[in-house]
C-alpha atoms as a PDB file:
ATOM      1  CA  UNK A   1       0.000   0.000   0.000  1.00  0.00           C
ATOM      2  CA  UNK A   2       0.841   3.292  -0.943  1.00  0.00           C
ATOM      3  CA  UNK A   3       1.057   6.102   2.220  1.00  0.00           C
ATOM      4  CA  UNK A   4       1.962   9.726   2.228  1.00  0.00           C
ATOM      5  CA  UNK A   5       3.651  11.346   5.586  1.00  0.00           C
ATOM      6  CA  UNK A   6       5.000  14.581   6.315  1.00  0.00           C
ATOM      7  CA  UNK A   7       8.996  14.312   5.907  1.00  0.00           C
ATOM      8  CA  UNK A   8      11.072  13.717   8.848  1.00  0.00           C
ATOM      9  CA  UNK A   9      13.345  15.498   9.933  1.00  0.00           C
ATOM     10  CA  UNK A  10      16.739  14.315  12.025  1.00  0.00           C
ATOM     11  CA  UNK A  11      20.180  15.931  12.865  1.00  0.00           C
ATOM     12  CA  UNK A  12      21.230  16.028   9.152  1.00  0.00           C
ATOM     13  CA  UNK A  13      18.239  17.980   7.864  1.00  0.00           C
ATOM     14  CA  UNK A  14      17.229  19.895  11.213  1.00  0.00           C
ATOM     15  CA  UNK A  15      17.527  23.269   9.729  1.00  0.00           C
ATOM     16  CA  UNK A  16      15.706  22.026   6.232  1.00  0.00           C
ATOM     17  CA  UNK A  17      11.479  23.048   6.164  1.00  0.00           C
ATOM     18  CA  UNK A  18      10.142  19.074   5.982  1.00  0.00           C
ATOM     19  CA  UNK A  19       9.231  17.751   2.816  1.00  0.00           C
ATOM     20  CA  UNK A  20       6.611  15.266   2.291  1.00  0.00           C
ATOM     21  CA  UNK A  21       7.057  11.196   1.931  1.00  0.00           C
ATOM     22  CA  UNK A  22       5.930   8.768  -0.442  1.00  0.00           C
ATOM     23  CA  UNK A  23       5.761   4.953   0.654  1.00  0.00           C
ATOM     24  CA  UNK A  24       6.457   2.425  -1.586  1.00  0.00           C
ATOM     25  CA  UNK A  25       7.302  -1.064  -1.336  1.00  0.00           C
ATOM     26  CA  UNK A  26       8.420  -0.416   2.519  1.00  0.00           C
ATOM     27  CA  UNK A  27      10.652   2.601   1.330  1.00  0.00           C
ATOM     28  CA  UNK A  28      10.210   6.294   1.595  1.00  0.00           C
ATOM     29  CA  UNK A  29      10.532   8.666  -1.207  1.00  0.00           C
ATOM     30  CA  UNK A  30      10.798  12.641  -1.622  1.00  0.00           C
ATOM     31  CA  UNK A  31      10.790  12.959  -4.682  1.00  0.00           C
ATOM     32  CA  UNK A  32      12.478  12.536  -8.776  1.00  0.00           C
ATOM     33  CA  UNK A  33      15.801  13.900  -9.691  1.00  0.00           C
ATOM     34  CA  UNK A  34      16.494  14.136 -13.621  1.00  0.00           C
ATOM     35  CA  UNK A  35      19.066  14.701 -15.797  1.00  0.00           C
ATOM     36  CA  UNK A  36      17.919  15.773 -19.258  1.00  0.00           C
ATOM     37  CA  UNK A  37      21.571  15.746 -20.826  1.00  0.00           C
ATOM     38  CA  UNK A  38      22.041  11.999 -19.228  1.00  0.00           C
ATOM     39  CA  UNK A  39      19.345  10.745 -20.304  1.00  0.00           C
ATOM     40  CA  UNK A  40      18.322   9.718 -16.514  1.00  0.00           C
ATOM     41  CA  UNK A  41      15.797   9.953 -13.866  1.00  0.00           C
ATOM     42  CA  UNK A  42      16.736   8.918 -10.223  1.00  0.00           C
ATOM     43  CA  UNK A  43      14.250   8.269  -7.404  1.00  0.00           C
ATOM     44  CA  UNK A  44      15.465   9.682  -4.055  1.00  0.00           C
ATOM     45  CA  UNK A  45      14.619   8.358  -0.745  1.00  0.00           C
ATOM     46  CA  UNK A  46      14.130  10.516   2.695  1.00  0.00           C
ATOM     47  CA  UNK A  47      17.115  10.169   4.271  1.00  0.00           C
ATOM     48  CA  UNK A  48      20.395   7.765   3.954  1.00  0.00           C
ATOM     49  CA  UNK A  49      22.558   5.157   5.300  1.00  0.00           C
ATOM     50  CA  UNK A  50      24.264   2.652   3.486  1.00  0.00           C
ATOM     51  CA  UNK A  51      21.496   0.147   2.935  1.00  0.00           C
ATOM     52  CA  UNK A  52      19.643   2.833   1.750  1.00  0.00           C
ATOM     53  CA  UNK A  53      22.350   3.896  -0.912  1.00  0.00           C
ATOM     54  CA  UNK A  54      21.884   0.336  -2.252  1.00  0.00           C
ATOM     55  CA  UNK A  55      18.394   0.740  -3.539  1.00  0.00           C
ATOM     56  CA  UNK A  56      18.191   4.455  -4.561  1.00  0.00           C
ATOM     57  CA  UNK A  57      20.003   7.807  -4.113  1.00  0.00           C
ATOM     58  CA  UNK A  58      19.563   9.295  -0.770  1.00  0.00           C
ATOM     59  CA  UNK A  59      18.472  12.917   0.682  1.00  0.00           C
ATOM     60  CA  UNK A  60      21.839  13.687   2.636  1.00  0.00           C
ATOM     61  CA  UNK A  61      21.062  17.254   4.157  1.00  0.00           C
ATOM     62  CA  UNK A  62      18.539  19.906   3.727  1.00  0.00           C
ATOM     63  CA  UNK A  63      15.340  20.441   1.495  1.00  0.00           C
ATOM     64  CA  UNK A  64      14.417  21.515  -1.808  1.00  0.00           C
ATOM     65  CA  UNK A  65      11.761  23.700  -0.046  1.00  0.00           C
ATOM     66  CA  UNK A  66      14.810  26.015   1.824  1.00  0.00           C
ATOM     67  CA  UNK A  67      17.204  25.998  -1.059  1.00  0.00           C
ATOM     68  CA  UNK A  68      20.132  23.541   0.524  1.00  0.00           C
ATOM     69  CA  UNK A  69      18.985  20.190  -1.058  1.00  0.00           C
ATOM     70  CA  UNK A  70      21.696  17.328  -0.739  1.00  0.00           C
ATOM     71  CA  UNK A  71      21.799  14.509  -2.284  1.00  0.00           C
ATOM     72  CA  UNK A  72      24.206  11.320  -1.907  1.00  0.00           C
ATOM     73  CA  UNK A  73      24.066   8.102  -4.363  1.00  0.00           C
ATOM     74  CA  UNK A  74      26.723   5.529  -4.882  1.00  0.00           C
ATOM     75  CA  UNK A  75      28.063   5.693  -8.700  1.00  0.00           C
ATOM     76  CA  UNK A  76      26.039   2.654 -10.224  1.00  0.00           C
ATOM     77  CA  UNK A  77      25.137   3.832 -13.393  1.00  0.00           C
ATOM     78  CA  UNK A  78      21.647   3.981 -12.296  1.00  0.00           C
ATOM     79  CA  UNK A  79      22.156   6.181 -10.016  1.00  0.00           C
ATOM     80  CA  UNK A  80      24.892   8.574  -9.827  1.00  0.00           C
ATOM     81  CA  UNK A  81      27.523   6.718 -11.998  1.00  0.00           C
ATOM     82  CA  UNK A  82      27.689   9.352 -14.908  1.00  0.00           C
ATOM     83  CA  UNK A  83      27.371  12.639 -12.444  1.00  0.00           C
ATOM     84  CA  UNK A  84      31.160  12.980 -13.905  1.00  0.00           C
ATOM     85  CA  UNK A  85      30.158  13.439 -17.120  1.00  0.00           C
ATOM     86  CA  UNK A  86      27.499  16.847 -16.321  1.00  0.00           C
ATOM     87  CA  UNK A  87      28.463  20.093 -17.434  1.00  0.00           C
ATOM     88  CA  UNK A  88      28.010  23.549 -16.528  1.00  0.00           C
ATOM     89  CA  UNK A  89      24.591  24.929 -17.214  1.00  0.00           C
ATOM     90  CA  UNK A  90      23.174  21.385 -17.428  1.00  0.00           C
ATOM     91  CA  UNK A  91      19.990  21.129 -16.383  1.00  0.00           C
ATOM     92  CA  UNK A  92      18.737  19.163 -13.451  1.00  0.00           C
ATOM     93  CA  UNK A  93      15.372  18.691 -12.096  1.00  0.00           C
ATOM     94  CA  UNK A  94      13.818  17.681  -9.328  1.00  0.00           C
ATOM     95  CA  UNK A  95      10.163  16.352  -8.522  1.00  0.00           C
ATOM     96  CA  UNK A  96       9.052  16.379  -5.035  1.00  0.00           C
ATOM     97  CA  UNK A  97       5.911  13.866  -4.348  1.00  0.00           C
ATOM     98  CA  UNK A  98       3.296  16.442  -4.443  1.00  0.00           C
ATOM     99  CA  UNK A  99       3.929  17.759  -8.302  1.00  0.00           C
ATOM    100  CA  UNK A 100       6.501  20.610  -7.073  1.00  0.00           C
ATOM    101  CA  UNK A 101       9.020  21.072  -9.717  1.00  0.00           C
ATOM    102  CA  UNK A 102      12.748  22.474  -8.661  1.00  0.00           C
ATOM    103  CA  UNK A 103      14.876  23.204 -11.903  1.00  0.00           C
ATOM    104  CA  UNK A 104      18.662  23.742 -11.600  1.00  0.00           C
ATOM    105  CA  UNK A 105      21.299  24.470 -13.405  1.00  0.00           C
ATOM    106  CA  UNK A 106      25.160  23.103 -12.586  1.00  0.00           C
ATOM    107  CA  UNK A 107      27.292  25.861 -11.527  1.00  0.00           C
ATOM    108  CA  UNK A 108      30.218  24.323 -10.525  1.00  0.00           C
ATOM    109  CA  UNK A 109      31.710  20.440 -10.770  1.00  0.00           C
ATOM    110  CA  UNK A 110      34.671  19.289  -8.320  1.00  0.00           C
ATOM    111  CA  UNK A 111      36.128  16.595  -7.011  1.00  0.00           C
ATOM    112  CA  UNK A 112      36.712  16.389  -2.812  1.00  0.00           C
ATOM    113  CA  UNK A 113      38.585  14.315  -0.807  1.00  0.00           C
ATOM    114  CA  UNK A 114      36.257  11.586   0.301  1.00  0.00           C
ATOM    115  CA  UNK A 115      36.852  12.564   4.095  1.00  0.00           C
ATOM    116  CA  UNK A 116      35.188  16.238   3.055  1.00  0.00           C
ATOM    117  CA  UNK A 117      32.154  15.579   4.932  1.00  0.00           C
ATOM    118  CA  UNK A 118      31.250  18.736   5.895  1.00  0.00           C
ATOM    119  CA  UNK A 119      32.236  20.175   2.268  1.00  0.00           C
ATOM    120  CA  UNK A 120      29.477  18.521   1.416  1.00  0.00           C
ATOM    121  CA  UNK A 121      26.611  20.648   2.808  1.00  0.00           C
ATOM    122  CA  UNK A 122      28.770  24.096   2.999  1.00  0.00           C
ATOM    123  CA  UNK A 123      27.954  27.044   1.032  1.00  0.00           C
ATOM    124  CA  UNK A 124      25.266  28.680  -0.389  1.00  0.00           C
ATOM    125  CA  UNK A 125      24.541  26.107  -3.503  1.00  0.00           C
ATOM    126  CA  UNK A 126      20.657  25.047  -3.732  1.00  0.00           C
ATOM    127  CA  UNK A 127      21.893  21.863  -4.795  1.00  0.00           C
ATOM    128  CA  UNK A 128      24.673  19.423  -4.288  1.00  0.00           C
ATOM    129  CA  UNK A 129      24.497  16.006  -5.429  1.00  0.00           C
ATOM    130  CA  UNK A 130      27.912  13.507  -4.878  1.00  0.00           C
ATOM    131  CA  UNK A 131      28.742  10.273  -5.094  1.00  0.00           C
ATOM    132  CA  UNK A 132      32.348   8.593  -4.673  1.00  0.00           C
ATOM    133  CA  UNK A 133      35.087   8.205  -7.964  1.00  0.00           C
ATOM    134  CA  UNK A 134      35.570   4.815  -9.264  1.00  0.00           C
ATOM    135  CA  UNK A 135      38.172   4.120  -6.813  1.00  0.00           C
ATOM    136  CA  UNK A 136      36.119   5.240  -4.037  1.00  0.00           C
ATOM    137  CA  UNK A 137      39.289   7.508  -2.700  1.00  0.00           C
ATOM    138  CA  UNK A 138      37.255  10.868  -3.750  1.00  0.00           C
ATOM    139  CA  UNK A 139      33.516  12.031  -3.956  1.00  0.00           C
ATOM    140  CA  UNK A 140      32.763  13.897  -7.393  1.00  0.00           C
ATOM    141  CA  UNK A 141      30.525  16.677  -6.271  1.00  0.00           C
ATOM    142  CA  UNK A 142      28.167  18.704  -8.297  1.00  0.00           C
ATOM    143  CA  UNK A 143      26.637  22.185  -7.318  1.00  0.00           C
ATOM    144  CA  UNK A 144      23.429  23.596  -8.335  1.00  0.00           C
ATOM    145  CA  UNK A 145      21.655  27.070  -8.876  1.00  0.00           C
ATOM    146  CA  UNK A 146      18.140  27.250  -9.307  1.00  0.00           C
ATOM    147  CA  UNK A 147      17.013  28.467 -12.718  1.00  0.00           C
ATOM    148  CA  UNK A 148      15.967  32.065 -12.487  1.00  0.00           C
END
């Protein structure tokens, strides 16, 4: 059975306005994240740890709803496997559960040290999406402005 809740909220996200959950299958979603120029559209569950990362990318930090969205996925290349390969001004969107429709554009591409935790969510980008290099030694980590 399908059931909507009002998005948690835990340490990671306790400065991000709640966004709302969709239940499927036993897992909760926030929304759609796609990438026109990769030909890709990602589900993203409500919040992360590892077991998490196996089935879908994962909301990290924030909210889509205060501008400071995070997003973490391992790089399968059904999830976040080709996030190398974005450019600037691609366009990403994003899809929350209730029909609200975020579009970004990428800004900036870099790669961090895979200990850069708190890189991560620093800054003022509205977006951030990573996920670790092949070797797993690095996170490549993409940074978003909404569209105007």
């Amino acid at each position: 059975p399908i059931q909507i809740s009002t998005g948690r909220m835990d340490a990671l996200t306790s400065n991000a306005i709640p966004m709302p959950v969709l239940a499927i299958d036993g897992a909760e979603y926030i929304g759609l994240l796609t990438f026109e120029s990769l030909g890709l559209a990602v589900p993203v569950q409500s919040d992360w740890d590892y077991q998490k990362l196996e089935k879908a990318p994962c909301l990290y930090y924030g909210s889509a709803y205060s501008d400071n969205l995070v997003v973490a996925a391992h790089n399968y290349q059904m999830h976040f496997g080709q996030l190398n390969q974005l450019t600037l001004n691609d366009r990403v969107s994003f899809v929350d559960v209730d029909g609200d429709e975020f579009i970004y554009n990428v800004k900036e591409v870099e790669i961090l040290k895979d200990t850069a935790v708190s890189e991560m969510t620093s800054g003022e980008w509205d977006l951030t999406l990573f996920t670790c290099t092949t070797s797993g030694e690095a996170r490549v980590t993409i940074r978003c402005e909404l569209a105007a």
